[in-house]
Each structure stands twice: as structure tokens, then as C-alpha cells.
N, C-alpha and C. Protein backbone atom coordinates (compact mmCIF):
# COMPACT_ATOMS: atom_id res chain seq x y z
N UNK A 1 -33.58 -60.62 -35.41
CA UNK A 1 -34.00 -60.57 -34.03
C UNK A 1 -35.48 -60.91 -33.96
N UNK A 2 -35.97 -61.65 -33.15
CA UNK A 2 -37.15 -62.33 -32.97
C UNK A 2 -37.75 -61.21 -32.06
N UNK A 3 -39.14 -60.39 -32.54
CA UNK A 3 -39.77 -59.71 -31.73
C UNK A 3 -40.88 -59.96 -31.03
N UNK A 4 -41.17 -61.43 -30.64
CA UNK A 4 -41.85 -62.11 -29.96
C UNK A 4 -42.13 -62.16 -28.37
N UNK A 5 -42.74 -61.41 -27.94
CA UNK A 5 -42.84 -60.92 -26.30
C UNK A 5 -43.24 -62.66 -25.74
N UNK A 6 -42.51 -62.43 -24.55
CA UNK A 6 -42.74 -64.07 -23.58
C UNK A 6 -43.06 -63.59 -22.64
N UNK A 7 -44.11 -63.43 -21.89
CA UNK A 7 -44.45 -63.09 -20.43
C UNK A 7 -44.24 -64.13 -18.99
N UNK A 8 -43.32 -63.88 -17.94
CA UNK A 8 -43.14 -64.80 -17.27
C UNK A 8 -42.98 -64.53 -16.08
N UNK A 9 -43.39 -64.89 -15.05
CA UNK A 9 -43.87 -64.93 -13.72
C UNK A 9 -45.41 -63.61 -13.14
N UNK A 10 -46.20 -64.26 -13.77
CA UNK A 10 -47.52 -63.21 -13.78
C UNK A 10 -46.93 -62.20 -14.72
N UNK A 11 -46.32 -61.96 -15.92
CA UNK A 11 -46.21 -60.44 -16.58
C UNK A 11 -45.26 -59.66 -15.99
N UNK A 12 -44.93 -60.23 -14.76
CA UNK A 12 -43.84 -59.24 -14.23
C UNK A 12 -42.61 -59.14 -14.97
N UNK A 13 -42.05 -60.25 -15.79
CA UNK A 13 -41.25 -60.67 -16.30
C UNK A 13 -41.53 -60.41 -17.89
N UNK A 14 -40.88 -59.88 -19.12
CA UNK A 14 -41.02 -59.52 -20.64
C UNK A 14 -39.72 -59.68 -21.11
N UNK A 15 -39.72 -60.81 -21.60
CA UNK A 15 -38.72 -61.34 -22.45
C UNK A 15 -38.99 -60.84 -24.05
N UNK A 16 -38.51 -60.07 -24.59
CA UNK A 16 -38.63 -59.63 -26.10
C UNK A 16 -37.31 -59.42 -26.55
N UNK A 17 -37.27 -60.31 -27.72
CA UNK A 17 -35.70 -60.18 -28.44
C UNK A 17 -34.74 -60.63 -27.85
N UNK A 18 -33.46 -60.03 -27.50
CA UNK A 18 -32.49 -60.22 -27.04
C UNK A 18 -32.52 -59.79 -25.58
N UNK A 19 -33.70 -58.70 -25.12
CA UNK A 19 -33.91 -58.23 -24.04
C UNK A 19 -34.60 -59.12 -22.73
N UNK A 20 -34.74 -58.69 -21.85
CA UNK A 20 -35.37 -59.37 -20.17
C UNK A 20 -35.28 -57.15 -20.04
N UNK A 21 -37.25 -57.53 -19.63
CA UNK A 21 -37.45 -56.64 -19.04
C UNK A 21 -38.11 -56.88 -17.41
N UNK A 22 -37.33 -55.92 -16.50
CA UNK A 22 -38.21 -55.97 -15.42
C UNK A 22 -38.82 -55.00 -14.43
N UNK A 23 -39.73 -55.09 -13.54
CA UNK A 23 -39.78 -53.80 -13.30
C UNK A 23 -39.22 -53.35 -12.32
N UNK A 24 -39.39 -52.24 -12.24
CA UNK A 24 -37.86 -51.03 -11.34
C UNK A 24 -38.67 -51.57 -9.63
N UNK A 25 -37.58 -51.52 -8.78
CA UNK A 25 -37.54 -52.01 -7.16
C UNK A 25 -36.37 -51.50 -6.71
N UNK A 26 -36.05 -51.27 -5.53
CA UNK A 26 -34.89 -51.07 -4.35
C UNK A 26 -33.72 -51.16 -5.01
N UNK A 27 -33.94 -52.09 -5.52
CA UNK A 27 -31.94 -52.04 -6.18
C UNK A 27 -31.98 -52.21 -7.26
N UNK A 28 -32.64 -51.17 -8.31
CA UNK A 28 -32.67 -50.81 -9.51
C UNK A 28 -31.88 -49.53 -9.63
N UNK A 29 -31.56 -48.76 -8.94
CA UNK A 29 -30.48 -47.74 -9.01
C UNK A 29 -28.92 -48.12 -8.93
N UNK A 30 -28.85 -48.97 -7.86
CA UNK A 30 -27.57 -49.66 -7.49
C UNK A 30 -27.24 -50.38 -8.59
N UNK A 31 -27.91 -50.97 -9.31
CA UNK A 31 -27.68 -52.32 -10.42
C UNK A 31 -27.41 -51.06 -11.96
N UNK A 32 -28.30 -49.72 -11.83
CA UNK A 32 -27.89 -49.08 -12.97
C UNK A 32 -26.28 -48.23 -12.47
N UNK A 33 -25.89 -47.45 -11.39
CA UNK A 33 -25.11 -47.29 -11.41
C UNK A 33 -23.85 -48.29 -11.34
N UNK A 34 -24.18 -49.27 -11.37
CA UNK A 34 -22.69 -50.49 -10.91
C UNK A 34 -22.59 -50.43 -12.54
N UNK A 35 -23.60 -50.80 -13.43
CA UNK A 35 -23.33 -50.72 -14.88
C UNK A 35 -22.58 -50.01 -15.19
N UNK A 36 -22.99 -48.61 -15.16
CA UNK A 36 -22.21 -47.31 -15.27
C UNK A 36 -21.04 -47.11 -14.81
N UNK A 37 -20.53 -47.85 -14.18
CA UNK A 37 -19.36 -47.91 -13.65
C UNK A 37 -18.18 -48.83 -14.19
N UNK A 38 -18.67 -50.32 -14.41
CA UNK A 38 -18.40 -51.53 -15.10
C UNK A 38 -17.75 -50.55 -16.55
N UNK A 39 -18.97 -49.76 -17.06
CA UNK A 39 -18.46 -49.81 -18.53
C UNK A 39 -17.50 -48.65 -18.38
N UNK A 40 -17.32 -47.87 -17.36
CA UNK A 40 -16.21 -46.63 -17.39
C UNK A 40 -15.09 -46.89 -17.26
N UNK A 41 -14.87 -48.36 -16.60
CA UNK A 41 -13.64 -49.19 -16.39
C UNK A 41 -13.10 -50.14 -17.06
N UNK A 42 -14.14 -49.90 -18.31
CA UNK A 42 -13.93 -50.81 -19.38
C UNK A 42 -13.97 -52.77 -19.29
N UNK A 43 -14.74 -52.36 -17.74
CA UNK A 43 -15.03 -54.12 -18.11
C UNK A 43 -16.16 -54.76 -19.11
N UNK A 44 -15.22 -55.66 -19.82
CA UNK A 44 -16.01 -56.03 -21.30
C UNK A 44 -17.47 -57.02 -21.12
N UNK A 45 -17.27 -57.74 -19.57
CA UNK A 45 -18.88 -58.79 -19.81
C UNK A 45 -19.71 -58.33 -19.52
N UNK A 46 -20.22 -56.60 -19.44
CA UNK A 46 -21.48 -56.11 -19.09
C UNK A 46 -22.45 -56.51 -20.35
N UNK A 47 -23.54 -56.25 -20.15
CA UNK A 47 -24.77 -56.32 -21.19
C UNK A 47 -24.63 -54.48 -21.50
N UNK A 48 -24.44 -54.71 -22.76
CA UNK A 48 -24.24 -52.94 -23.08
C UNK A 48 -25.49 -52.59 -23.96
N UNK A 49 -26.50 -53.59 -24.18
CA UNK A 49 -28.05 -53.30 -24.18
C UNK A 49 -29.31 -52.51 -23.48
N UNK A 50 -29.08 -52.29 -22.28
CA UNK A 50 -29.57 -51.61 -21.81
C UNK A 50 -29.68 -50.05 -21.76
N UNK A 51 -31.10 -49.88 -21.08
CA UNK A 51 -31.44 -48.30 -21.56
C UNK A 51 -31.53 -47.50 -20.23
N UNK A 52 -31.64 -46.24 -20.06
CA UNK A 52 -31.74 -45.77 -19.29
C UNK A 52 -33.36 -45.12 -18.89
């Protein structure tokens, strides 16, 4: 895994590794619970990388 940080659109944006980081806004709850949900139902194309 390449641990090489890419910064993109002013820094708002952190591409490292396999990851896309961004920062938390309005529908950052909605987007974590839909996850949470996706994987309880066992749908397989979520990104199961993410953290809480």
C-alpha cells in the first residue's frame, strides 16, 4: 500500500493509500448511516474501509 498523501481541491480533499478522506458536512451522518445499513443487509459493493 502506497502511503503517499495527495492533497486535492485546496487540502480539502486527502487521498492516502487506498483511502479518500473528506471533511464531515450535512450529509455525513446520512452517508454513515446508509453504510451501516448497506452492510447489515449484506450488500457486497460497499467500501468496508471506512472508519467511524
Amino acid at each position: 500500500m502506497d502511503d503517499q498523501e495527495i492533497i486535492l481541491n485546496a487540502g480539502k480533499i486527502i487521498c492516502k493509500g487506498n483511502t479518500i478522506r473528506r471533511p464531515i458536512n450535512e450529509n455525513s451522518g446520512f452517508v454513515q448511516e446508509l453504510l451501516r445499513y448497506l452492510e447489515i443487509v449484506n450488500f457486497d459493493l460497499t467500501n468496508k474501509n471506512y472508519r467511524w
